[in-house]
C-alpha atoms as a PDB file:
ATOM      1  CA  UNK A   1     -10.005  12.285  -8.389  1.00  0.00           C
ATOM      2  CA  UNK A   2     -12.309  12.217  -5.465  1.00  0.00           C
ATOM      3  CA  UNK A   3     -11.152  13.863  -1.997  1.00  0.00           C
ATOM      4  CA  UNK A   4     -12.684  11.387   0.202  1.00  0.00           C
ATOM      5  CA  UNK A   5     -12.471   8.203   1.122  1.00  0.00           C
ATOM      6  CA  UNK A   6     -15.141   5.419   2.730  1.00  0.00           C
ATOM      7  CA  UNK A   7     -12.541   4.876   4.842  1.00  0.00           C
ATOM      8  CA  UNK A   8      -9.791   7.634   6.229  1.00  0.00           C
ATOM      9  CA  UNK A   9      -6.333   7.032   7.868  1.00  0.00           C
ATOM     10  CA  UNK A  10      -7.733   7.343  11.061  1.00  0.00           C
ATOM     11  CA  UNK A  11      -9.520   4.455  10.931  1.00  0.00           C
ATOM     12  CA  UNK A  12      -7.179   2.624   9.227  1.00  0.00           C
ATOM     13  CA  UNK A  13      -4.805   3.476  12.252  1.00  0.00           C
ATOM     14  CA  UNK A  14      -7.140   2.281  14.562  1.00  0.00           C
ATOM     15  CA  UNK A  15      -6.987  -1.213  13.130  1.00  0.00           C
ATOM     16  CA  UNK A  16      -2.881  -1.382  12.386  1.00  0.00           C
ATOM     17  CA  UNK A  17      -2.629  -0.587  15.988  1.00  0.00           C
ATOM     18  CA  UNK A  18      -4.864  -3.602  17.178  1.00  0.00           C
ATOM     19  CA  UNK A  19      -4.149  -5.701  14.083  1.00  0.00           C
ATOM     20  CA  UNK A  20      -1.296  -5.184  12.563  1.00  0.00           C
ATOM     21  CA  UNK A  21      -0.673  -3.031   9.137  1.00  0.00           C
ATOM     22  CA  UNK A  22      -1.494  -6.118   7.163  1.00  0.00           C
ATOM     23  CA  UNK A  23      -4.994  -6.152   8.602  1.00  0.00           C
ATOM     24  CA  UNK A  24      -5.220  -2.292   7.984  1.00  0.00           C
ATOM     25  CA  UNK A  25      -4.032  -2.792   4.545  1.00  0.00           C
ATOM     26  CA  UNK A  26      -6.535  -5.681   3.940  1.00  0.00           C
ATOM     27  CA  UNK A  27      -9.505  -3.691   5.187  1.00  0.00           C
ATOM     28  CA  UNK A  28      -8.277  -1.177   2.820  1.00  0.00           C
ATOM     29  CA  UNK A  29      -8.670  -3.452   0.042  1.00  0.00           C
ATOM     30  CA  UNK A  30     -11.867  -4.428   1.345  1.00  0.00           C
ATOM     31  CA  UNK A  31     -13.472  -1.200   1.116  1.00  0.00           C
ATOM     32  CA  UNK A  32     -16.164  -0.145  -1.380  1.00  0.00           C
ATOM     33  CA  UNK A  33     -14.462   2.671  -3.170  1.00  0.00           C
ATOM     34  CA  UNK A  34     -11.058   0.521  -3.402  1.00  0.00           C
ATOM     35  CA  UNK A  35     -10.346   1.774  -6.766  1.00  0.00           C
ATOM     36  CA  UNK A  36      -9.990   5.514  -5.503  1.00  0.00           C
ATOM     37  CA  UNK A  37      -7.025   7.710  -5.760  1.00  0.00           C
ATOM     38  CA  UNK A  38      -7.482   9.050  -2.044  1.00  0.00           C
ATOM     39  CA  UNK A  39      -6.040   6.156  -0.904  1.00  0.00           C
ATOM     40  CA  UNK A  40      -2.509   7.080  -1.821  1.00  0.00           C
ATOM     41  CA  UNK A  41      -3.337   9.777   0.372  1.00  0.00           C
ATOM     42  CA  UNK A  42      -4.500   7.404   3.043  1.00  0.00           C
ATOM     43  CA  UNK A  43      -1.773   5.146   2.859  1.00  0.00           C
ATOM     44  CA  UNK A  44       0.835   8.290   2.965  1.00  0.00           C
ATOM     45  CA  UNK A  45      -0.462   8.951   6.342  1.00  0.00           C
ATOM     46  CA  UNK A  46      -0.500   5.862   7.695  1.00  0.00           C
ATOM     47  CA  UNK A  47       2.974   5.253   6.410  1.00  0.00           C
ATOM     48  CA  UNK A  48       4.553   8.808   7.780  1.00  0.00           C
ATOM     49  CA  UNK A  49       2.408   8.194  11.324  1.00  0.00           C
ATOM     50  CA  UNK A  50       4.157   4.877  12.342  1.00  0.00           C
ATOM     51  CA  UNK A  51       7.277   4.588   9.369  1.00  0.00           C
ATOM     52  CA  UNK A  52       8.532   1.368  11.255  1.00  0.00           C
ATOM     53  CA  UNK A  53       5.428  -0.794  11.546  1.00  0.00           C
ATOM     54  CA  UNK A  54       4.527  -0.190   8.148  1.00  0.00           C
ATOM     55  CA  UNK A  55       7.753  -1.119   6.485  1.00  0.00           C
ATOM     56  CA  UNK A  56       8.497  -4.082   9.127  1.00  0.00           C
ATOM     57  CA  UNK A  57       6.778  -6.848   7.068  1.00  0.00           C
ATOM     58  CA  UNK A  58       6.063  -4.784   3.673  1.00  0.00           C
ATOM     59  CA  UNK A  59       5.458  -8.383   1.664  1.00  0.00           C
ATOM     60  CA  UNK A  60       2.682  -9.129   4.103  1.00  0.00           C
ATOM     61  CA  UNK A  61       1.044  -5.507   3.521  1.00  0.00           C
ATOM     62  CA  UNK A  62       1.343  -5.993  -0.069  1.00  0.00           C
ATOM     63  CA  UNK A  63      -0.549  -9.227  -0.311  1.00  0.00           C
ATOM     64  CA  UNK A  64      -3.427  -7.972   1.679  1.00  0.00           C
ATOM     65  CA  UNK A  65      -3.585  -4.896  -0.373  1.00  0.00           C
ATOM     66  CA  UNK A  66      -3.937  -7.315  -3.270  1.00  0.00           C
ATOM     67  CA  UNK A  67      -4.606  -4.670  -6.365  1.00  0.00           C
ATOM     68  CA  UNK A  68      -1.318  -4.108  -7.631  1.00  0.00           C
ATOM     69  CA  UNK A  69      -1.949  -0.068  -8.065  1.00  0.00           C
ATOM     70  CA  UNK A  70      -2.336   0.273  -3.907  1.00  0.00           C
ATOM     71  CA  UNK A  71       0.932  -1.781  -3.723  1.00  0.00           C
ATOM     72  CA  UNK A  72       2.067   1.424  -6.299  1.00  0.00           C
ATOM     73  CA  UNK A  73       0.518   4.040  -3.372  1.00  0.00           C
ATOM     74  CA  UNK A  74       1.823   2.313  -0.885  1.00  0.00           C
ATOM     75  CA  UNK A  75       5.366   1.896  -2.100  1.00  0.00           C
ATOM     76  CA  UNK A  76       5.288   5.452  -3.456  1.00  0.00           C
ATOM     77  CA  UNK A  77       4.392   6.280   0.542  1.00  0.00           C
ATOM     78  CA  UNK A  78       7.261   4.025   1.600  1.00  0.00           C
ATOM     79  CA  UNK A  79       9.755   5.947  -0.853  1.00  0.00           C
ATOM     80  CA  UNK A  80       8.976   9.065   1.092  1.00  0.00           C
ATOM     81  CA  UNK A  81      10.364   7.294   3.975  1.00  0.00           C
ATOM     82  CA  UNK A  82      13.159   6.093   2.984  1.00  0.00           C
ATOM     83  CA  UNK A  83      14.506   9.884   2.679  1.00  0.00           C
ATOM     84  CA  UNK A  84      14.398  10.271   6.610  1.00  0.00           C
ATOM     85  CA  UNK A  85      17.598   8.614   8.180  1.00  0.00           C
ATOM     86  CA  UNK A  86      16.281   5.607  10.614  1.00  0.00           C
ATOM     87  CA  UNK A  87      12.782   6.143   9.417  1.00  0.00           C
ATOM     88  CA  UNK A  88      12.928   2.207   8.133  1.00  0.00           C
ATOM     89  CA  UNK A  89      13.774  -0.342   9.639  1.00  0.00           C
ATOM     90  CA  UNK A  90      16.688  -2.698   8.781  1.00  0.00           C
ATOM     91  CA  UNK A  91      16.086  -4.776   5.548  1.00  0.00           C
ATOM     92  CA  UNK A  92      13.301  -2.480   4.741  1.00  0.00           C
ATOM     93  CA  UNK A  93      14.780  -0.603   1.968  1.00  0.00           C
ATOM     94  CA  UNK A  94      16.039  -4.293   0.518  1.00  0.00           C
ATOM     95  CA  UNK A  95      12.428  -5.569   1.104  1.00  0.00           C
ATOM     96  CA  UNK A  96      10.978  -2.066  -0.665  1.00  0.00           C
ATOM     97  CA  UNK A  97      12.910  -2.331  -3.382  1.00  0.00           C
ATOM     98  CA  UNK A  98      11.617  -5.834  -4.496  1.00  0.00           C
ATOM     99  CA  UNK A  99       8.353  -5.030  -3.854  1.00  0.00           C
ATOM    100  CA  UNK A 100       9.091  -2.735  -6.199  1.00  0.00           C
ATOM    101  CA  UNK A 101      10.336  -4.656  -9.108  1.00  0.00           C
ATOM    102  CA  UNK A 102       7.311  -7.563  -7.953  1.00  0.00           C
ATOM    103  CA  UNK A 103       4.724  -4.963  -8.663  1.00  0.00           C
ATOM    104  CA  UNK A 104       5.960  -3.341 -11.607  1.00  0.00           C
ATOM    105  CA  UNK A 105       6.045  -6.845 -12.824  1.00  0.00           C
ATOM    106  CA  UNK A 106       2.593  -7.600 -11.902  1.00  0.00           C
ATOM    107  CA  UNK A 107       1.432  -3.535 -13.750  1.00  0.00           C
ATOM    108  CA  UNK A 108       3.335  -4.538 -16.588  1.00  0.00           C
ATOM    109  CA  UNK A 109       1.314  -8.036 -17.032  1.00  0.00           C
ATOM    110  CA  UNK A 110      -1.941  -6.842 -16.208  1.00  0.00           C
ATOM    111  CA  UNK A 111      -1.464  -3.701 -19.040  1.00  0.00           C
ATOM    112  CA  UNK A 112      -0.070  -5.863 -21.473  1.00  0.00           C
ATOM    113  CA  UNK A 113      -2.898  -8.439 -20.902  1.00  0.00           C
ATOM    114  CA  UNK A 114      -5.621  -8.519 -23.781  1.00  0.00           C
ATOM    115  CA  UNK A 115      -8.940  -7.502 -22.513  1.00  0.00           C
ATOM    116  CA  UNK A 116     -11.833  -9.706 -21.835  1.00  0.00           C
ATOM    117  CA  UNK A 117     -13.882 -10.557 -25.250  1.00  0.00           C
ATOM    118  CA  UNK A 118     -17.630 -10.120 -24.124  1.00  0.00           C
ATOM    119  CA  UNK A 119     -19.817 -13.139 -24.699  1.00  0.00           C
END
């Protein structure tokens, strides 16, 4: 696994703040090294620094994270949340927990999914 990141929760933070978390999460998506485990890291952080904004609209922060294995990180971050009494805000669990049946849907089809024959 590699300990860094192109980009790092701080400057993901930067852009939820002017942007929204969707925006953060779609720069995420955007970045080089998308496929790298330090982004569950990343999106831990954001998650635990501002609980509410990133749970408010966790269907729009799916979609721009796109790859279904961030939407795992980033519901695996929100699950740590949901521990902390008031940390989410109302309808968030409801929301979290069919984001979490959408994406285990969407791992489920993409394992079970023959691979590409090469020309």
């Amino acid at each position: 696994m590699k300990a860094t990141t192109v980009l790092d929760a701080e400057d993901l933070a930067e852009v939820a703040a002017a942007r929204g978390p969707a925006a953060a999460a779609a720069a995420l998506a955007a970045a080089e090294d998308v496929g790298v485990d330090g982004y569950a890291m990343v999106l831990r952080r954001l998650g635990a620094a501002d609980p509410v904004a990133w749970t408010a609209d966790m269907p729009a922060v799916l979609a721009a994270l796109r790859l279904p294995e961030l939407g795992a990180f980033y519901l695996a971050a929100a699950a740590v949340l949901a521990d902390r009494p008031g940390a989410l805000p109302d309808g968030a669990l409801v929301a979290a927990v069919t984001a979490v049946l959408d994406v285990r849907r969407h791992l489920d089809e993409a394992a079970s999914s023959p691979a590409p024959r090469p020309p």
